[in-house]
N, C-alpha and C. Protein backbone atom coordinates (compact mmCIF):
# COMPACT_ATOMS: atom_id res chain seq x y z
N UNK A 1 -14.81 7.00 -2.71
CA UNK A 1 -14.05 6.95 -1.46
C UNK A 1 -14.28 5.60 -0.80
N UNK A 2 -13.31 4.94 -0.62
CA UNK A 2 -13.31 3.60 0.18
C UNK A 2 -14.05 3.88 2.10
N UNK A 3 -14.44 2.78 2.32
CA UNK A 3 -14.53 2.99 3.09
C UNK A 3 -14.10 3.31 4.49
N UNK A 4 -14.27 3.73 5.73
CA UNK A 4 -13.16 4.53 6.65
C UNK A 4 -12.22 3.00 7.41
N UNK A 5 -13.24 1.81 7.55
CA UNK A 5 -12.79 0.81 8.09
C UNK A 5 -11.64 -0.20 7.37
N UNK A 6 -11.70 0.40 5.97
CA UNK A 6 -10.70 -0.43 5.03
C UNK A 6 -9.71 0.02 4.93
N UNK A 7 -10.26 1.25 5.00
CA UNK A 7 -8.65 2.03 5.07
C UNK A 7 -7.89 2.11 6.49
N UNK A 8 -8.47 2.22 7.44
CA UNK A 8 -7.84 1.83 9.05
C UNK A 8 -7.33 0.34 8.60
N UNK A 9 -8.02 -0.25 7.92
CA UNK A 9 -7.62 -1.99 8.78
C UNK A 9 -6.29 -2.32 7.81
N UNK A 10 -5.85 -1.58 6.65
CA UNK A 10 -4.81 -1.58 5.42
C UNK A 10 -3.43 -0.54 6.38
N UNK A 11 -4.06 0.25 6.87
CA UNK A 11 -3.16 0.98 8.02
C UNK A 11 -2.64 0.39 9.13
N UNK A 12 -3.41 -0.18 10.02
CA UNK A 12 -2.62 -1.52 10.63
C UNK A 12 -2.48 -2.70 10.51
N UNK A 13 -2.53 -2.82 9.09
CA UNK A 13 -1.57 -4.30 8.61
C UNK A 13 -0.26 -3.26 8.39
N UNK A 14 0.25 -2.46 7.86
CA UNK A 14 1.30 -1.86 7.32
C UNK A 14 2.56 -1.53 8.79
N UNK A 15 1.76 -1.02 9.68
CA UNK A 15 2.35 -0.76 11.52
C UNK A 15 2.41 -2.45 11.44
N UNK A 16 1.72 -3.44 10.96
CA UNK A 16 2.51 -4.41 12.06
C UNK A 16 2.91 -5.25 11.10
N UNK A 17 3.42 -4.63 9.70
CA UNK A 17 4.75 -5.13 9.27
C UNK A 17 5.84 -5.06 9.33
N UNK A 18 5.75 -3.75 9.34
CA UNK A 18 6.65 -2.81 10.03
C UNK A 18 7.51 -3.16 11.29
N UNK A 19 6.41 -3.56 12.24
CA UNK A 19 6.93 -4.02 13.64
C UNK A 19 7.35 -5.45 13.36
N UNK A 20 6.88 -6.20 12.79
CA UNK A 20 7.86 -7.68 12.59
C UNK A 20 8.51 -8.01 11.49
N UNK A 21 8.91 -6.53 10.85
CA UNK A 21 10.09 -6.78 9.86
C UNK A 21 11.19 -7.50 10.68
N UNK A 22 11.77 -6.85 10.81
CA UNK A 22 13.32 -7.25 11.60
C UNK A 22 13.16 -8.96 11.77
N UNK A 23 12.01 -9.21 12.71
CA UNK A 23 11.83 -10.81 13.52
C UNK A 23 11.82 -11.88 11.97
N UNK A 24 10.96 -11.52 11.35
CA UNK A 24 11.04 -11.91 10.55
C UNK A 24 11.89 -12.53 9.75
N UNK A 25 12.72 -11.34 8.81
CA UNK A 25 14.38 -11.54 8.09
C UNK A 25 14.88 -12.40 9.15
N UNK A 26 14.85 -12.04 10.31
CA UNK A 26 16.23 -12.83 11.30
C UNK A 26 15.65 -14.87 11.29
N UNK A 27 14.20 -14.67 11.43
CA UNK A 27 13.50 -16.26 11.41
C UNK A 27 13.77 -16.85 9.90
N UNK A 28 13.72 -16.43 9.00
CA UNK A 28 13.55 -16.99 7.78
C UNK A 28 15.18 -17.32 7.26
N UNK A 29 16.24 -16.40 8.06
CA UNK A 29 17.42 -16.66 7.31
C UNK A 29 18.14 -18.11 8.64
N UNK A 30 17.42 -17.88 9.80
CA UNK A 30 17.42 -19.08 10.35
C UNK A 30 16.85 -20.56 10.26
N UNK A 31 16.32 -20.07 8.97
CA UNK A 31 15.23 -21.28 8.54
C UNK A 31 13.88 -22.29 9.77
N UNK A 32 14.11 -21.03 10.57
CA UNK A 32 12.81 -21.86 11.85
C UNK A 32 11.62 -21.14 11.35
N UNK A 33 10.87 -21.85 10.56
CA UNK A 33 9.81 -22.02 10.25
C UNK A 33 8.72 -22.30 11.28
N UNK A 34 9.14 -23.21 12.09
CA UNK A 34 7.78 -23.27 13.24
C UNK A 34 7.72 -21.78 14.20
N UNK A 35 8.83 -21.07 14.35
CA UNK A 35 8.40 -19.83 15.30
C UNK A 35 7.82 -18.76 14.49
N UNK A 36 8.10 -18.69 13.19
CA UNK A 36 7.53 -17.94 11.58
C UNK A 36 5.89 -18.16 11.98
N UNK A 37 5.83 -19.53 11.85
CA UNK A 37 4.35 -19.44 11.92
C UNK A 37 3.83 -18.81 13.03
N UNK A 38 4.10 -18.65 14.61
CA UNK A 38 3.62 -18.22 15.37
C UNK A 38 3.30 -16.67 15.30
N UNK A 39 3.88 -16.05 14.24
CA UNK A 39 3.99 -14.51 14.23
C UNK A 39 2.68 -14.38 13.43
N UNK A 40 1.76 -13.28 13.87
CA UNK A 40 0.41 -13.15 13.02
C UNK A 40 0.54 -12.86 11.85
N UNK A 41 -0.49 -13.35 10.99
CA UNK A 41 -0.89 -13.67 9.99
C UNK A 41 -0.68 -12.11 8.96
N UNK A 42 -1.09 -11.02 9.82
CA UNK A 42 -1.27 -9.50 8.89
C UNK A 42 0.23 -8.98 9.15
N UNK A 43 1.36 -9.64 9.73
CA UNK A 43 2.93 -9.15 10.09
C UNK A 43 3.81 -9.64 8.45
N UNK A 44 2.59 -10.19 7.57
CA UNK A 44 3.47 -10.44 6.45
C UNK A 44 3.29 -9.80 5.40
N UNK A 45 4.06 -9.05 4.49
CA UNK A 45 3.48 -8.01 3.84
C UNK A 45 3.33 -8.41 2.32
N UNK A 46 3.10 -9.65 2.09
CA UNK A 46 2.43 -10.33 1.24
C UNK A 46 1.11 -9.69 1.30
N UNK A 47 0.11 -9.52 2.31
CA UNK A 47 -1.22 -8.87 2.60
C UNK A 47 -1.55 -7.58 2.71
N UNK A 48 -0.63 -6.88 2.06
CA UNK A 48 -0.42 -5.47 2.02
C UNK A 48 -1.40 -5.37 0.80
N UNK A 49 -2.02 -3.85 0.58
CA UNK A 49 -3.10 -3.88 -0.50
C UNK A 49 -2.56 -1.86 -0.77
N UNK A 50 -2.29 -1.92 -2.07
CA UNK A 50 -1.92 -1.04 -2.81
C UNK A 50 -3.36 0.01 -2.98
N UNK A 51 -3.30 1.24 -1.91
CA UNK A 51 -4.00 2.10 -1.69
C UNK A 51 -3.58 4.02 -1.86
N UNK A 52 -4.87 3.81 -3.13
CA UNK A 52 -4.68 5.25 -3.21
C UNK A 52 -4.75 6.58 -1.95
N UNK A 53 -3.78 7.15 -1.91
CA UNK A 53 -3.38 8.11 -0.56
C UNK A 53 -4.55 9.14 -0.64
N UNK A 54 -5.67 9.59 -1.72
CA UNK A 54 -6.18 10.44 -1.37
C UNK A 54 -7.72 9.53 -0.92
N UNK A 55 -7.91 9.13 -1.73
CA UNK A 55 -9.39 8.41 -1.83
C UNK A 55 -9.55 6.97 -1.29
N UNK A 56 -8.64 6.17 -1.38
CA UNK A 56 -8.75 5.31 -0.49
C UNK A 56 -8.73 3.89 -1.80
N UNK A 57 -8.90 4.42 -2.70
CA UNK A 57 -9.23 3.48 -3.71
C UNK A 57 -8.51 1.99 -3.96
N UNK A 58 -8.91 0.88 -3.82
CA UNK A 58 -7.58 -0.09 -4.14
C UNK A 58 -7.11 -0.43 -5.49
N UNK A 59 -8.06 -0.09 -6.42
CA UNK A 59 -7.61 -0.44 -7.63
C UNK A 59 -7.56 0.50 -9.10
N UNK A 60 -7.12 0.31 -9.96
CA UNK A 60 -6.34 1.44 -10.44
C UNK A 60 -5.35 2.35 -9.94
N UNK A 61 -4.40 1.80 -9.45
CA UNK A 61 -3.02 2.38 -8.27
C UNK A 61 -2.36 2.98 -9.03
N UNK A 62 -1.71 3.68 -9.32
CA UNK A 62 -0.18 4.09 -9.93
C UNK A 62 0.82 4.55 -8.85
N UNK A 63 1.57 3.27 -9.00
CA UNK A 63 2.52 3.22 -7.70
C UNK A 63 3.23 4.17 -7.63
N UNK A 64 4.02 4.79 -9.05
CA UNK A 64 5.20 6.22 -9.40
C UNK A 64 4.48 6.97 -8.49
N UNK A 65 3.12 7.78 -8.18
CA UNK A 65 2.36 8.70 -8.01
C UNK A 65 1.92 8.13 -6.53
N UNK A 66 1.29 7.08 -6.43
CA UNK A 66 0.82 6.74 -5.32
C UNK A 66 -0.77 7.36 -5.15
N UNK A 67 -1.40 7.03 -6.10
CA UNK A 67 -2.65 7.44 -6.09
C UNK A 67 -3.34 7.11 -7.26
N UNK A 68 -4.80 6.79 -7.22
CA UNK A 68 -6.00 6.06 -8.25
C UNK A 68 -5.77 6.86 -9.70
N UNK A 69 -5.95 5.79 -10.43
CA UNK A 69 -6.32 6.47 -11.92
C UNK A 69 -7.00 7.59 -12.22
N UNK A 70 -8.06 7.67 -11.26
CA UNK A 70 -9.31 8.54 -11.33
C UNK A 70 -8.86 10.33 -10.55
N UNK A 71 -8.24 10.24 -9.52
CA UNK A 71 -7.86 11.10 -8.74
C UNK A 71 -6.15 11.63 -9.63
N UNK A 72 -5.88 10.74 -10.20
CA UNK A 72 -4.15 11.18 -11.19
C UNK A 72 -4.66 12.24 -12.20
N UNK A 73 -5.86 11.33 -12.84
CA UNK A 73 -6.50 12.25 -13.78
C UNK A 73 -7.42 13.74 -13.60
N UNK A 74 -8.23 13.61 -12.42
CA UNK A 74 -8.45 15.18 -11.97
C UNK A 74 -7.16 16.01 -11.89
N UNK A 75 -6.02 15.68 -10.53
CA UNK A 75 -4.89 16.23 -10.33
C UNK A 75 -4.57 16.44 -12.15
N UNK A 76 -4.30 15.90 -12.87
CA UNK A 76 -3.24 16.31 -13.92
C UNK A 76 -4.23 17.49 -14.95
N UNK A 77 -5.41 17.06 -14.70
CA UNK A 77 -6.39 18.37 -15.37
C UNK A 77 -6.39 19.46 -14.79
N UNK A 78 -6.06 19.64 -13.54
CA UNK A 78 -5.97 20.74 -12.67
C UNK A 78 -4.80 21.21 -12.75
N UNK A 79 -3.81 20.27 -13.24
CA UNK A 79 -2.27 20.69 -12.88
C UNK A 79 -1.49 20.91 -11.93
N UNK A 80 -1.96 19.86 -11.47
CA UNK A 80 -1.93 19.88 -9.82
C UNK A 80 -0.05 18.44 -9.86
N UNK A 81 0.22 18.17 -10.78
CA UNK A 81 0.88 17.09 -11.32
C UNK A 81 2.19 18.10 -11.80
N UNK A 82 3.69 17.70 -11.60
CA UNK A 82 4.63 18.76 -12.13
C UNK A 82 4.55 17.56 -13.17
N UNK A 83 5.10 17.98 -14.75
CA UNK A 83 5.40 17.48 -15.60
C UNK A 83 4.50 16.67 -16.48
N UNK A 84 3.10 16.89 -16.09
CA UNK A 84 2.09 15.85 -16.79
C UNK A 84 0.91 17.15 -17.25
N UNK A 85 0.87 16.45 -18.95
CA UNK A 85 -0.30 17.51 -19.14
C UNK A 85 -0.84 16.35 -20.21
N UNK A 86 -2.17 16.97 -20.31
CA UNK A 86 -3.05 15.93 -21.52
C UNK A 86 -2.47 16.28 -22.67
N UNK A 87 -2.27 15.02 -23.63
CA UNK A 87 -1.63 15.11 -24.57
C UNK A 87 -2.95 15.00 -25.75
N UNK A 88 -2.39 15.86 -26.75
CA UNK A 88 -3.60 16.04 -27.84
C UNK A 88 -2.63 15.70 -29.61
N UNK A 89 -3.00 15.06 -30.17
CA UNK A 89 -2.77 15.19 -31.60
C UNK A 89 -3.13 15.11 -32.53
């Protein structure tokens, strides 16, 4: 489990991309670059970090699912997954 502060601080980078989407598109297709820069640094979602929804995990993501390698694989042993079962041959 990640920790509680990484996962808050990945939660409001996402709210304040969110909130300067719009400003954004409208600055960049205006090509003013100097008011771009004035907009904070976490409003760009270049700095977004691909987080598993149960555990918090950042790496091993599976974006289809939206959750860690590790937590896909309990869920699909449990069957907790529609359409996924361990394959044997």
């Amino acid at each position: 489990m990640a920790r509680k502060s990484l996962i808050a601080r990945e939660a409001k980078r996402k709210k304040m991309v969110d909130k300067y989407a719009q400003l954004r598109k409208e600055l960049k297709e205006k090509g003013d670059y100097e008011a771009l820069q004035s907009i904070p640094k976490n409003a760009s979602p270049v700095r977004l970090r691909n987080r598993c929804l149960v555990s918090g995990r950042p790496r091993g993501y599976y974006r289809k699912f939206g959750i860690s390698r590790l937590v896909f694989r309990e869920m699909a042993l449990k069957g907790e997954i529609p359409g996924i079962k361990k394959s044997s041959w």
